[in-house]
PDB file of N, CA and C in Angstrom:
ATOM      1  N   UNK A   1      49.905  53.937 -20.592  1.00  0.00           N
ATOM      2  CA  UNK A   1      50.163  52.520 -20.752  1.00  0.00           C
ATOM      3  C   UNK A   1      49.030  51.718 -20.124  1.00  0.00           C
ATOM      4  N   UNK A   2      49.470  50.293 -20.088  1.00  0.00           N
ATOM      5  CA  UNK A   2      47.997  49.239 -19.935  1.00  0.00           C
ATOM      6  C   UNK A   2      47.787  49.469 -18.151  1.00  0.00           C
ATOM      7  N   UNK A   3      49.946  49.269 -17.718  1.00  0.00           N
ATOM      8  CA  UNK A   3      49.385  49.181 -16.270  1.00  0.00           C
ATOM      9  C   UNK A   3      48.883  50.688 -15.566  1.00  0.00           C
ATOM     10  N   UNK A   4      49.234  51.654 -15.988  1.00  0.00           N
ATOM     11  CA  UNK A   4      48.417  53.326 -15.683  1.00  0.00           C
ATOM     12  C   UNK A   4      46.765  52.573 -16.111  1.00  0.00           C
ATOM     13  N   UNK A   5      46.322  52.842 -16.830  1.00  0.00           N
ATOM     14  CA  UNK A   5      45.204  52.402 -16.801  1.00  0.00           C
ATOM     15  C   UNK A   5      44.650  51.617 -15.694  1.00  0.00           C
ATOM     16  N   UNK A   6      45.081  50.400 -15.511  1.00  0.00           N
ATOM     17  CA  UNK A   6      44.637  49.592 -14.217  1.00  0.00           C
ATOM     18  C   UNK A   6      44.892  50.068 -12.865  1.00  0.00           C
ATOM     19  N   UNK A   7      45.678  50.881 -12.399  1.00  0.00           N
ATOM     20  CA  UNK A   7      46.186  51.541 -11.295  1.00  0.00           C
ATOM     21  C   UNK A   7      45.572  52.953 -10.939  1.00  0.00           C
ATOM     22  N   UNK A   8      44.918  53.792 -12.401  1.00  0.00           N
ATOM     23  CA  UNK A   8      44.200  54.838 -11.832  1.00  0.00           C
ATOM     24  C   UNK A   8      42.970  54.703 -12.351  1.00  0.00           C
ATOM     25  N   UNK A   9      42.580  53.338 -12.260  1.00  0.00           N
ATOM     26  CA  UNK A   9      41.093  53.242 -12.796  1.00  0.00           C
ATOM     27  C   UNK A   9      40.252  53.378 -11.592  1.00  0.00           C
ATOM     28  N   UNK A  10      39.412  54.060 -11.338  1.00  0.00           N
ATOM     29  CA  UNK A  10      38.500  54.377 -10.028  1.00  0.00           C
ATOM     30  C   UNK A  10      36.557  53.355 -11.182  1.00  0.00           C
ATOM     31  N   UNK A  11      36.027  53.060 -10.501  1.00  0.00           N
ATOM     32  CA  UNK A  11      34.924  52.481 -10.948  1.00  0.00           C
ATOM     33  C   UNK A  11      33.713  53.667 -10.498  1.00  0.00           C
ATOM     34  N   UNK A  12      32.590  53.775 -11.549  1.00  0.00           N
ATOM     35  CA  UNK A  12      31.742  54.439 -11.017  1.00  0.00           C
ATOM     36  C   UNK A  12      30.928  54.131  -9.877  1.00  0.00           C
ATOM     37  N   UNK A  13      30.068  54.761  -9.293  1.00  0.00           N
ATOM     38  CA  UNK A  13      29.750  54.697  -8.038  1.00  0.00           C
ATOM     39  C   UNK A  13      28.705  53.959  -8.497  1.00  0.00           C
ATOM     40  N   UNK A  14      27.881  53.317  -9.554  1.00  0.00           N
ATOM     41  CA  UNK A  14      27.029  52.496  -9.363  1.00  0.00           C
ATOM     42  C   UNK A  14      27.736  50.913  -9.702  1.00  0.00           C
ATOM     43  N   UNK A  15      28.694  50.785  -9.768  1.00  0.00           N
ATOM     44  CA  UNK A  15      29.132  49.534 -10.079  1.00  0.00           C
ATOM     45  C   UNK A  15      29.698  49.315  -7.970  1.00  0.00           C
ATOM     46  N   UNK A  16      29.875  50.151  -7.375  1.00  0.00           N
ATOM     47  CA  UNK A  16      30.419  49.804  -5.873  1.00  0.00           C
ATOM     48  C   UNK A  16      29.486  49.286  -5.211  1.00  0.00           C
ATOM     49  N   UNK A  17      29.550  47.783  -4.837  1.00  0.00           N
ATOM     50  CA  UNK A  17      28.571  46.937  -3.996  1.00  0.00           C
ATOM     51  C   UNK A  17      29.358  46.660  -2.794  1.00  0.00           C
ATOM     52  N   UNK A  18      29.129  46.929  -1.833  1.00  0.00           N
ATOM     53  CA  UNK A  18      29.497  46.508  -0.307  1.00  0.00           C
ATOM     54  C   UNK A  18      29.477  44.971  -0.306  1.00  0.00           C
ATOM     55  N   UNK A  19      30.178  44.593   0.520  1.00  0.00           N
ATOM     56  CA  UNK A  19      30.550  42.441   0.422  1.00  0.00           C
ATOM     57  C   UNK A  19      29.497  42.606   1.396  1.00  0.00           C
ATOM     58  N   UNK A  20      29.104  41.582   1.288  1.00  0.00           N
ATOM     59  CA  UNK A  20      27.798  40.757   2.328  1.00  0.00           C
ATOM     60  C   UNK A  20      26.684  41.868   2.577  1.00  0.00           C
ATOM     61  N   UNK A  21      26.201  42.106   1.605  1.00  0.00           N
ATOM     62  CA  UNK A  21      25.097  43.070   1.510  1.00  0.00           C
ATOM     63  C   UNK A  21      23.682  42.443   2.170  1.00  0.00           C
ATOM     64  N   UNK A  22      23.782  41.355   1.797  1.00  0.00           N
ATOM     65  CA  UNK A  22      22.215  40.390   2.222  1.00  0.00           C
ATOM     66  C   UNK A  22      23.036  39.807   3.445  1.00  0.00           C
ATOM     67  N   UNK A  23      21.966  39.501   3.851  1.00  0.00           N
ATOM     68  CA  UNK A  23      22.203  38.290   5.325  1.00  0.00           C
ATOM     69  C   UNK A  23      21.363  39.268   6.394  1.00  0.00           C
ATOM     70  N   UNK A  24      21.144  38.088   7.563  1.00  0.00           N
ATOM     71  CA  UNK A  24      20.410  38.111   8.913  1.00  0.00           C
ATOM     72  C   UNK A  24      21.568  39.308   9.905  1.00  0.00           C
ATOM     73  N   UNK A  25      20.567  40.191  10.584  1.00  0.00           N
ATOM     74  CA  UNK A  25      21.293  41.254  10.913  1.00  0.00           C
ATOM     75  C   UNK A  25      21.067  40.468  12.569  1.00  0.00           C
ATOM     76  N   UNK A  26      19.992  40.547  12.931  1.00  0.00           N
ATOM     77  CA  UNK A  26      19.575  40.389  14.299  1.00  0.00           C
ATOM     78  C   UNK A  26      18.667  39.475  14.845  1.00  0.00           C
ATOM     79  N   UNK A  27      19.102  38.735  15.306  1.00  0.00           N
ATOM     80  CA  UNK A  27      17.710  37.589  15.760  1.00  0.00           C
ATOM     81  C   UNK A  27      17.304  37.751  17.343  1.00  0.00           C
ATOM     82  N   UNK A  28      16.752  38.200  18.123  1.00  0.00           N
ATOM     83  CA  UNK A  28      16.522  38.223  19.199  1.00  0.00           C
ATOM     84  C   UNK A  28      14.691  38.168  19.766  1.00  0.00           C
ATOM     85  N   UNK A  29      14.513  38.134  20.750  1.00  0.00           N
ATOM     86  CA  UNK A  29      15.507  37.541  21.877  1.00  0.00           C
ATOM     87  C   UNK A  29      16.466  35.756  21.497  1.00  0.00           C
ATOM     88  N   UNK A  30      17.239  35.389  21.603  1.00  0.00           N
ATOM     89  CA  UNK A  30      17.746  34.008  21.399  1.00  0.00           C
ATOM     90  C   UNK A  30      18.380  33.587  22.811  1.00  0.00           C
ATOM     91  N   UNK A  31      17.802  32.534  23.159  1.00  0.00           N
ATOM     92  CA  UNK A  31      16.873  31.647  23.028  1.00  0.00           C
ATOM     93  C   UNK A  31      15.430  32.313  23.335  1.00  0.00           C
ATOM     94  N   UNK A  32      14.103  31.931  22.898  1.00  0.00           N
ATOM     95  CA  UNK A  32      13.209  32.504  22.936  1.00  0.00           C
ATOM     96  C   UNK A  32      12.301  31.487  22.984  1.00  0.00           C
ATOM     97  N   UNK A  33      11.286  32.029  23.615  1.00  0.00           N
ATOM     98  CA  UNK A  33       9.682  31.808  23.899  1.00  0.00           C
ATOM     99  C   UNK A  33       8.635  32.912  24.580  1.00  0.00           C
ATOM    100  N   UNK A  34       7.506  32.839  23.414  1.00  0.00           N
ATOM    101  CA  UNK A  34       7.353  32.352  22.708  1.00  0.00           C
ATOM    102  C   UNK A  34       7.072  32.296  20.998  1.00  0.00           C
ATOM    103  N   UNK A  35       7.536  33.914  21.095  1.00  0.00           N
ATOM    104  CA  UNK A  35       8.259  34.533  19.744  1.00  0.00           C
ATOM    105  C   UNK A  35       9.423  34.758  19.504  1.00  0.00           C
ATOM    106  N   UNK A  36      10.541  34.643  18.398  1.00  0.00           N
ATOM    107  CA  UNK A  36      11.157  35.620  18.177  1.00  0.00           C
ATOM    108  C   UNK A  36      11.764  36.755  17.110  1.00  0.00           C
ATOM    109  N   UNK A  37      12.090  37.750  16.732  1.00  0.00           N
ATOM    110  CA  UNK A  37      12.069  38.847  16.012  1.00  0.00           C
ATOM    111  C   UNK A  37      13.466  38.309  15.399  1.00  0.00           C
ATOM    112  N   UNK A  38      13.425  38.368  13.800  1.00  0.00           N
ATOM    113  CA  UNK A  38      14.512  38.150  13.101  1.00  0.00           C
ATOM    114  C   UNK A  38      14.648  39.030  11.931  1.00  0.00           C
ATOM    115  N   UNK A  39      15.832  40.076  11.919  1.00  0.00           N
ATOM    116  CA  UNK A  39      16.051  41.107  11.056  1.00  0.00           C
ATOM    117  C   UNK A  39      16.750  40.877  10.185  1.00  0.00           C
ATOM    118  N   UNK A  40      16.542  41.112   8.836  1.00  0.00           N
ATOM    119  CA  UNK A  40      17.522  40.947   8.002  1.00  0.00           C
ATOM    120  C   UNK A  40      17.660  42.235   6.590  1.00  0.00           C
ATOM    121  N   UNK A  41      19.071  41.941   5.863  1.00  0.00           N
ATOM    122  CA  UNK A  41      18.891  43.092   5.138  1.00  0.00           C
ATOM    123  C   UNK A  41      18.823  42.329   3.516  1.00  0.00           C
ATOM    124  N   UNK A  42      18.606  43.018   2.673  1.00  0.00           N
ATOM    125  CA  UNK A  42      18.176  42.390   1.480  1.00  0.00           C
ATOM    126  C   UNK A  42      18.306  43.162   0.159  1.00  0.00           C
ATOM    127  N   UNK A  43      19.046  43.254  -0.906  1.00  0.00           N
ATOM    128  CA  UNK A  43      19.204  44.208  -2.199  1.00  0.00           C
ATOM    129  C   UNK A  43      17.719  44.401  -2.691  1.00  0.00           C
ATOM    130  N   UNK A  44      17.287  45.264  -2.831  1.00  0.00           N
ATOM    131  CA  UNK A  44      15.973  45.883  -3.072  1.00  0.00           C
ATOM    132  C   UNK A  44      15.343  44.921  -4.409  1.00  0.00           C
ATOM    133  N   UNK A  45      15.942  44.639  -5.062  1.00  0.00           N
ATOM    134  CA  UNK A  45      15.627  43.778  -6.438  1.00  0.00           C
ATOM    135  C   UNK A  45      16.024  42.162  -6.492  1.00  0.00           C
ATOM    136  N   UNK A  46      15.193  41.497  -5.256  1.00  0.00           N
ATOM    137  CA  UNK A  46      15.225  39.744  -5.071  1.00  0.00           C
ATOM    138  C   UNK A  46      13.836  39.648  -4.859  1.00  0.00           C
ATOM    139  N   UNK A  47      13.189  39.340  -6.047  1.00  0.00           N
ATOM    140  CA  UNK A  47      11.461  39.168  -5.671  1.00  0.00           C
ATOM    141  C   UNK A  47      11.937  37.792  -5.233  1.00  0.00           C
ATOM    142  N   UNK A  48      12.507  36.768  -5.635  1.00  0.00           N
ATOM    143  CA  UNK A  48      12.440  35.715  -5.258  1.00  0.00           C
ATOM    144  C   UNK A  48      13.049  35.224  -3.844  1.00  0.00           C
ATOM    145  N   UNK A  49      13.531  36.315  -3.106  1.00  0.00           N
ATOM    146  CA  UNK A  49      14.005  36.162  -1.666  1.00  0.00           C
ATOM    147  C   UNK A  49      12.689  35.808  -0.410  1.00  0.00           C
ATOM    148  N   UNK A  50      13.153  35.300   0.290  1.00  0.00           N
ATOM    149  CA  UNK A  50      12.588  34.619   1.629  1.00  0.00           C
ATOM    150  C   UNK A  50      13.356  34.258   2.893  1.00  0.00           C
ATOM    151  N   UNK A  51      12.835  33.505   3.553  1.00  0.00           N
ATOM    152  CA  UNK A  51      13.355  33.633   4.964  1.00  0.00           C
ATOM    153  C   UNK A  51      12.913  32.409   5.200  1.00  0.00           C
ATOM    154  N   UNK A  52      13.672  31.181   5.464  1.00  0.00           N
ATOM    155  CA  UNK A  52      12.960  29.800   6.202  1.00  0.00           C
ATOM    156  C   UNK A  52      13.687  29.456   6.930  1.00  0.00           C
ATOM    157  N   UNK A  53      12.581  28.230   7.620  1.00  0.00           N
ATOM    158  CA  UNK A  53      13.186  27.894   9.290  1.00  0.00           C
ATOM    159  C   UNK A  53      13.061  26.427   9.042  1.00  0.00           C
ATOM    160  N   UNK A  54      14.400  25.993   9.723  1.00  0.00           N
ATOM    161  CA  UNK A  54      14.349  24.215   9.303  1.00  0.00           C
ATOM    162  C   UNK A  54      14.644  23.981  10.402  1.00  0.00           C
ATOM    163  N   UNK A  55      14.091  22.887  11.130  1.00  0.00           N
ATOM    164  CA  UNK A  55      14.610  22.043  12.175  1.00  0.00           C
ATOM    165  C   UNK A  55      16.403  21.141  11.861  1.00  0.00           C
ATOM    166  N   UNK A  56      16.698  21.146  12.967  1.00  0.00           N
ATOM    167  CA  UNK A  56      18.083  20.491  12.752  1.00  0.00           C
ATOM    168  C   UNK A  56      18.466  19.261  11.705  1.00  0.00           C
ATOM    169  N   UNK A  57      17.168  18.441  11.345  1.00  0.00           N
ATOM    170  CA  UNK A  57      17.530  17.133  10.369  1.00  0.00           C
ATOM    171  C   UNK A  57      17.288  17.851   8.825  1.00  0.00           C
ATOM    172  N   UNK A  58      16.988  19.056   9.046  1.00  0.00           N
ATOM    173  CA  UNK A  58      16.252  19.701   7.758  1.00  0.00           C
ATOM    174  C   UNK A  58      15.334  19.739   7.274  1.00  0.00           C
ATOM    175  N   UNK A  59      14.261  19.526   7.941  1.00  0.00           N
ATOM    176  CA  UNK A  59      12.820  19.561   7.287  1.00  0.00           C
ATOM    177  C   UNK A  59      12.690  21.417   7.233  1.00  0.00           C
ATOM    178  N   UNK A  60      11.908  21.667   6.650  1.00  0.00           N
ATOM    179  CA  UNK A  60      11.294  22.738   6.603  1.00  0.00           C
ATOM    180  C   UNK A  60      10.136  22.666   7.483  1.00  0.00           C
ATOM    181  N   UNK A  61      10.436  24.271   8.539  1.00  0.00           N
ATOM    182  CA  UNK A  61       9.772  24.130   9.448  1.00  0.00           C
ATOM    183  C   UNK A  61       8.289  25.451   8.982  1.00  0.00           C
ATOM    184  N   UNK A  62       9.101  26.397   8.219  1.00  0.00           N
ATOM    185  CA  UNK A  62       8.238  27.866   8.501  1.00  0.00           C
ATOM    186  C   UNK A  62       8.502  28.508   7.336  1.00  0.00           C
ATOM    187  N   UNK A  63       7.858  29.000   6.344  1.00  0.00           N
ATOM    188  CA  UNK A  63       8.783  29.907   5.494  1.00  0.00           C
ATOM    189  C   UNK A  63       7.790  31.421   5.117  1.00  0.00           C
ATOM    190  N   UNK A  64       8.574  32.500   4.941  1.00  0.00           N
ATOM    191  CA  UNK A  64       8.621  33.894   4.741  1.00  0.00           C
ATOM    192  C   UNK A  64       8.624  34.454   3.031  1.00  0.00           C
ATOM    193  N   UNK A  65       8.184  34.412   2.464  1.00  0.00           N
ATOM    194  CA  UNK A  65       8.311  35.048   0.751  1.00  0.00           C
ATOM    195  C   UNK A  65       8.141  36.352   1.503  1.00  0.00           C
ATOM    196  N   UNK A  66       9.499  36.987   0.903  1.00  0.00           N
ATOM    197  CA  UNK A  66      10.074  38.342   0.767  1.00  0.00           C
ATOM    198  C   UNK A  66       8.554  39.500  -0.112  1.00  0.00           C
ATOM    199  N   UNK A  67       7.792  40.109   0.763  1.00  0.00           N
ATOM    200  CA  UNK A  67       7.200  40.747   0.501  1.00  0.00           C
ATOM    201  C   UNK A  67       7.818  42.643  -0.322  1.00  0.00           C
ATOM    202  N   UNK A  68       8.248  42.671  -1.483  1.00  0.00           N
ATOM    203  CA  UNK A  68       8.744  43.817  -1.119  1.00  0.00           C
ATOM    204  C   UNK A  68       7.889  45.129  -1.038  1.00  0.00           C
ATOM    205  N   UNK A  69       6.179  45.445  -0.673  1.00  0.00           N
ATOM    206  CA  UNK A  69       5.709  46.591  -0.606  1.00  0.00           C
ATOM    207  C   UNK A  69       6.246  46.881   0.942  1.00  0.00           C
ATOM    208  N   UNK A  70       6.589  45.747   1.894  1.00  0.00           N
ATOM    209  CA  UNK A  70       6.869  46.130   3.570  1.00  0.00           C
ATOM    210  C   UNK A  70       8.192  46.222   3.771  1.00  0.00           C
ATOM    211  N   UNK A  71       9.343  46.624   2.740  1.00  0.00           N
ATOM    212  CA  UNK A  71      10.022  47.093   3.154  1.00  0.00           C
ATOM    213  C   UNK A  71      10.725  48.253   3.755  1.00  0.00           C
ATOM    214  N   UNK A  72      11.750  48.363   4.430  1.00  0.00           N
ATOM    215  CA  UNK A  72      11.850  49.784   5.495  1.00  0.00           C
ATOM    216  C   UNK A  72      13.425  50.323   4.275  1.00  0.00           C
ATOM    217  N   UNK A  73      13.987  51.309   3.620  1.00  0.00           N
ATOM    218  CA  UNK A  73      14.663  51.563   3.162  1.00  0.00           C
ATOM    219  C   UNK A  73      15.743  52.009   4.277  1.00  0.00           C
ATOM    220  N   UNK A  74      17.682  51.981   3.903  1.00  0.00           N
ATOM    221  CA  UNK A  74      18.069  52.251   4.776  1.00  0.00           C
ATOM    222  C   UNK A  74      18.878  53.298   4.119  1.00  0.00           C
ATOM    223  N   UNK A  75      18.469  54.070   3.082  1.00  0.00           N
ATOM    224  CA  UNK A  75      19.160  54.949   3.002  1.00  0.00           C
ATOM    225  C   UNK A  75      19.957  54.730   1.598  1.00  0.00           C
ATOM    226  N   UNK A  76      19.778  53.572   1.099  1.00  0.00           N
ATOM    227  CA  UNK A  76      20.409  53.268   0.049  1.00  0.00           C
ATOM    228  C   UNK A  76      19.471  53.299  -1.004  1.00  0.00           C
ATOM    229  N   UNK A  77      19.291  52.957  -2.615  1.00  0.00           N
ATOM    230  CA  UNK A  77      18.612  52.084  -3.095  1.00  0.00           C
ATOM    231  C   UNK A  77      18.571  50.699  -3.752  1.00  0.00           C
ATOM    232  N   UNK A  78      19.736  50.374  -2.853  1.00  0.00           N
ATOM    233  CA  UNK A  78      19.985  49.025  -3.395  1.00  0.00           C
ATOM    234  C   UNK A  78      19.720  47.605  -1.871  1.00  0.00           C
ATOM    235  N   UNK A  79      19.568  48.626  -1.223  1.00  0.00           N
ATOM    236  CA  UNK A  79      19.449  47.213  -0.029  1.00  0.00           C
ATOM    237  C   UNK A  79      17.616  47.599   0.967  1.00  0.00           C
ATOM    238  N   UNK A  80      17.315  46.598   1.263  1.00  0.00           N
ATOM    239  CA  UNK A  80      16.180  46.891   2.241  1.00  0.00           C
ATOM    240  C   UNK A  80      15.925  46.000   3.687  1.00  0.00           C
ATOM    241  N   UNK A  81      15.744  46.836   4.909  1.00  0.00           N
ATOM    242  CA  UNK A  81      15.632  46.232   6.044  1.00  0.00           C
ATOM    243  C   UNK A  81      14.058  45.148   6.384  1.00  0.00           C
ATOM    244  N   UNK A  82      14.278  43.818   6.569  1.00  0.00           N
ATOM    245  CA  UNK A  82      12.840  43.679   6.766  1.00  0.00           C
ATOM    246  C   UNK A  82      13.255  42.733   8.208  1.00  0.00           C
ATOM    247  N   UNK A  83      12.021  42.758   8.722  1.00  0.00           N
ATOM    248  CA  UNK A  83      11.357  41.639   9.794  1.00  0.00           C
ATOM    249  C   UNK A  83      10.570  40.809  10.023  1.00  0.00           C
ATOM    250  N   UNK A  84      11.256  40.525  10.403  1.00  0.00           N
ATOM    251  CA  UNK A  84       9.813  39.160  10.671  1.00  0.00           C
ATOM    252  C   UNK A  84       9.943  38.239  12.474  1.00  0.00           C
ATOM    253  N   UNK A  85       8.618  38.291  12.925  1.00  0.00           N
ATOM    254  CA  UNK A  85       8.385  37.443  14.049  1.00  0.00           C
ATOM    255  C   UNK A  85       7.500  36.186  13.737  1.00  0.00           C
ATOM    256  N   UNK A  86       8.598  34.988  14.335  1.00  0.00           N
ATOM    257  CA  UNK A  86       8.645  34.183  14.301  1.00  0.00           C
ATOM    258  C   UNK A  86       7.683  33.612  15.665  1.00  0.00           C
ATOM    259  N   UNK A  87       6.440  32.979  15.511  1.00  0.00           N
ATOM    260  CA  UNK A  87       5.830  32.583  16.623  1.00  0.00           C
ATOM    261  C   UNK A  87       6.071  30.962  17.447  1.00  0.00           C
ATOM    262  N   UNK A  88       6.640  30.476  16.336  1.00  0.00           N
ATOM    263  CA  UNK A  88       7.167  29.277  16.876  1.00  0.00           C
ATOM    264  C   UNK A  88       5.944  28.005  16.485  1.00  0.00           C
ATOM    265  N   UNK A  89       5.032  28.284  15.447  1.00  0.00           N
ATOM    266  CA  UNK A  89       4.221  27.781  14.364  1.00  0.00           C
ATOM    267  C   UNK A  89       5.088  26.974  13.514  1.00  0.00           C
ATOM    268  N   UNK A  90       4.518  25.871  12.641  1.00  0.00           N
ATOM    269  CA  UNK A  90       4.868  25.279  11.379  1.00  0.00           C
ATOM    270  C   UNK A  90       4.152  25.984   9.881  1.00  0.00           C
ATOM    271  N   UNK A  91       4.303  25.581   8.693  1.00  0.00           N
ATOM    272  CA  UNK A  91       3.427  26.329   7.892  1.00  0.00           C
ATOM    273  C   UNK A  91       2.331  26.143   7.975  1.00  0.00           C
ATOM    274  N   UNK A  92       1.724  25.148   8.503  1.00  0.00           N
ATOM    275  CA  UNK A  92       0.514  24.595   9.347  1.00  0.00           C
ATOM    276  C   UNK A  92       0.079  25.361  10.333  1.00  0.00           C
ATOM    277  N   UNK A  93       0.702  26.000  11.033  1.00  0.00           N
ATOM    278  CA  UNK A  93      -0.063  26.496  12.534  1.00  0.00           C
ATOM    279  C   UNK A  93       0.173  25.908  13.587  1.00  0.00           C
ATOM    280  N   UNK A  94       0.764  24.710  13.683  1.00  0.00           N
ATOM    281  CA  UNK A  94       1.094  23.668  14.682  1.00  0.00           C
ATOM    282  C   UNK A  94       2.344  24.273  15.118  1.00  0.00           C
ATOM    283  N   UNK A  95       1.976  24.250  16.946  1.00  0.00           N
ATOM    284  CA  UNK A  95       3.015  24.443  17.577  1.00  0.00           C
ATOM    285  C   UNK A  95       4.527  23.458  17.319  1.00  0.00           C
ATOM    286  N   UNK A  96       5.946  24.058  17.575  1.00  0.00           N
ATOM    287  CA  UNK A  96       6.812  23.244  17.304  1.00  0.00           C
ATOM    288  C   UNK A  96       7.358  22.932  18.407  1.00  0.00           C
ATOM    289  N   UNK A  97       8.205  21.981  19.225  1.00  0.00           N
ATOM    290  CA  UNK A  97       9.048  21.853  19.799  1.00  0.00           C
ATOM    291  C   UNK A  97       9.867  22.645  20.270  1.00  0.00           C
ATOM    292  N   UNK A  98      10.274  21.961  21.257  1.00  0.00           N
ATOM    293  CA  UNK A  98      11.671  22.590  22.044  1.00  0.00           C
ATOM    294  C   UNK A  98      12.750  22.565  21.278  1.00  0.00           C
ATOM    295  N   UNK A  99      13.645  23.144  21.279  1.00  0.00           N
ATOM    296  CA  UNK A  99      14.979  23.041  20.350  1.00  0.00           C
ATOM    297  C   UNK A  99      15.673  23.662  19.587  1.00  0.00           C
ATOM    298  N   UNK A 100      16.494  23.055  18.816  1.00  0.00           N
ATOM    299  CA  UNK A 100      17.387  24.508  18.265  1.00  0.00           C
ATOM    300  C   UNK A 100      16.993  24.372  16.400  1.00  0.00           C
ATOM    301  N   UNK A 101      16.811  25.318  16.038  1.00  0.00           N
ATOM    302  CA  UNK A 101      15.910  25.583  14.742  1.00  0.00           C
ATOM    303  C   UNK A 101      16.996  26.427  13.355  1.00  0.00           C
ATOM    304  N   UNK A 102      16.990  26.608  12.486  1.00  0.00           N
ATOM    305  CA  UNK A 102      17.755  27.225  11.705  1.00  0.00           C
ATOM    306  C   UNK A 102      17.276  28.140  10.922  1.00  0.00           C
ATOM    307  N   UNK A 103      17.765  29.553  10.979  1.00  0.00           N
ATOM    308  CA  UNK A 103      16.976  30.005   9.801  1.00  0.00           C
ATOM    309  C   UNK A 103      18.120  30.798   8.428  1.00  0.00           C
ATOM    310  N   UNK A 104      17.325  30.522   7.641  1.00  0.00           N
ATOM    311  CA  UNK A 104      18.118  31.073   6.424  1.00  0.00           C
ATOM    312  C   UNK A 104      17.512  31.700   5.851  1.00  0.00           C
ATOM    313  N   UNK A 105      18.526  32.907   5.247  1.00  0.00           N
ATOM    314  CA  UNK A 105      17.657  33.602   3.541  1.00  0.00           C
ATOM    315  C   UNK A 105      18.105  33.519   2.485  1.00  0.00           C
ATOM    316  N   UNK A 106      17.049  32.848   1.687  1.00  0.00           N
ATOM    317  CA  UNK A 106      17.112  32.198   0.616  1.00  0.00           C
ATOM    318  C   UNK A 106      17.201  33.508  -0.666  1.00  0.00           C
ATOM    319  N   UNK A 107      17.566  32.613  -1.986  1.00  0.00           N
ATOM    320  CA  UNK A 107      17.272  33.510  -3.085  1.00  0.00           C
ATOM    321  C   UNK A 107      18.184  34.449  -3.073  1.00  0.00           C
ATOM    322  N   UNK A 108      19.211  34.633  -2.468  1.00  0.00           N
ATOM    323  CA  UNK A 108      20.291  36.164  -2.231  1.00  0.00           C
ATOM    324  C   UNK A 108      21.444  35.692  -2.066  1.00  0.00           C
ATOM    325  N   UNK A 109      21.854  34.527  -3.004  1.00  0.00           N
ATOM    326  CA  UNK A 109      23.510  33.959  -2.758  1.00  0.00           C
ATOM    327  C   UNK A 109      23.408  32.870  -1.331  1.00  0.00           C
ATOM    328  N   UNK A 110      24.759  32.955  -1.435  1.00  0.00           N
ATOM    329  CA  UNK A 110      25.102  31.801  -0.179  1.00  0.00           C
ATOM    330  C   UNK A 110      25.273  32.479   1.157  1.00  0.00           C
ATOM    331  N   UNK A 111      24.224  32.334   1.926  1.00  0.00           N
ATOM    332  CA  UNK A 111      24.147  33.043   3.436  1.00  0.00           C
ATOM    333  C   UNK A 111      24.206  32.014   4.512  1.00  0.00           C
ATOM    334  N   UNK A 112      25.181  31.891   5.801  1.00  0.00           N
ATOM    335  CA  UNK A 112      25.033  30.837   6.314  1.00  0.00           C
ATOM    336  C   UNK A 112      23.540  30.805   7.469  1.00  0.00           C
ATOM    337  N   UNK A 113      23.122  29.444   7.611  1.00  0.00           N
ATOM    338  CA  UNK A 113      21.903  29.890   8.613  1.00  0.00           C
ATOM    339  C   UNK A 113      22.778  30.294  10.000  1.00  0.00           C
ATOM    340  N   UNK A 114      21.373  30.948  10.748  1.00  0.00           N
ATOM    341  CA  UNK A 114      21.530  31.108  12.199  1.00  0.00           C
ATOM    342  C   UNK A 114      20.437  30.187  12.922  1.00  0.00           C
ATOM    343  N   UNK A 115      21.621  29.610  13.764  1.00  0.00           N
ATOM    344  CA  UNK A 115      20.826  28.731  14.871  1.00  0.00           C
ATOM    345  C   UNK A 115      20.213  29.924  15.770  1.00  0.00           C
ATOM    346  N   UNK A 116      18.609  29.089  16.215  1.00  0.00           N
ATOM    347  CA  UNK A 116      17.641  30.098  17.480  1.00  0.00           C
ATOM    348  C   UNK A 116      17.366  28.896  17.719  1.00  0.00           C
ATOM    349  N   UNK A 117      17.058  29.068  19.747  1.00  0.00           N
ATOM    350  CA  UNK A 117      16.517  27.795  20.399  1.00  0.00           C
ATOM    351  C   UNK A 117      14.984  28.445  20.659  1.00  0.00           C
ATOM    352  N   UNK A 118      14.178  27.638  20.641  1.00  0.00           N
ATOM    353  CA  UNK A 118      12.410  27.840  21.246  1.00  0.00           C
ATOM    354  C   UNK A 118      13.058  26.846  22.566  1.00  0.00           C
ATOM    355  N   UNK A 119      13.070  27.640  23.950  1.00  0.00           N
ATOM    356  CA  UNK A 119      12.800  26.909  24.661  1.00  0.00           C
ATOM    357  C   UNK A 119      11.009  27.377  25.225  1.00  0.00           C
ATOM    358  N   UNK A 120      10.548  25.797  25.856  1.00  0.00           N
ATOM    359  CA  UNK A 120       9.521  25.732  26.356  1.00  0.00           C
ATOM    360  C   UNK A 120       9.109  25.584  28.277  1.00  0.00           C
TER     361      UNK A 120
END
């Protein structure tokens, strides 16, 4: 019958995606100066993924295009570990302020940012 069908339907193993596959794993040290290291994980197939840093009113402070030859594999082939240190630069080179900063990754669905402070 229709409901046997729906009840012993198992899905193949390439249709099984883990929930919240993308997003920021680790940001540390937080609060930091005058770098800090921000880890995140990423589905192997988002050329258009990145990593940016906005100050609290929202400007864009810093941004990251998702390189994928530097990624670290974790065992899967659908997700990849990357990093990035953050020196506390603008896309300019100009030092930034004291304060609390946001970063997000873009291009991979709706991820919420993480607040990091640069103290000085």
């Amino acid at each position: 019958t229709t409901l046997d069908f729906l009840y012993n339907f198992t899905p193949a193993q390439d249709e099984i995606v883990p929930p919240a596959a993308a997003g920021i794993i680790n940001v540390y040290p937080n609060p930091f100066n005058p770098s800090v290291t921000i880890q995140y994980q990423l589905p192997a197939d988002c050329p258009d993924a990145g990593l940016t840093i906005y100050n609290v009113r929202g400007q864009l402070i810093r941004s990251y295009p998702f390189d994928p030859s530097t990624h670290e594999s974790v065992g899967s082939r659908i997700f990849t570990i990357n990093s990035i240190t953050w020196d506390g630069r603008d896309n300019a080179g100009r030092r930034v302020g004291s304060g609390i900063y946001l970063v997000r990754l873009q291009g991979v669905g709706n991820n919420p940012p993480r607040k990091i402070m640069l103290l000085k």
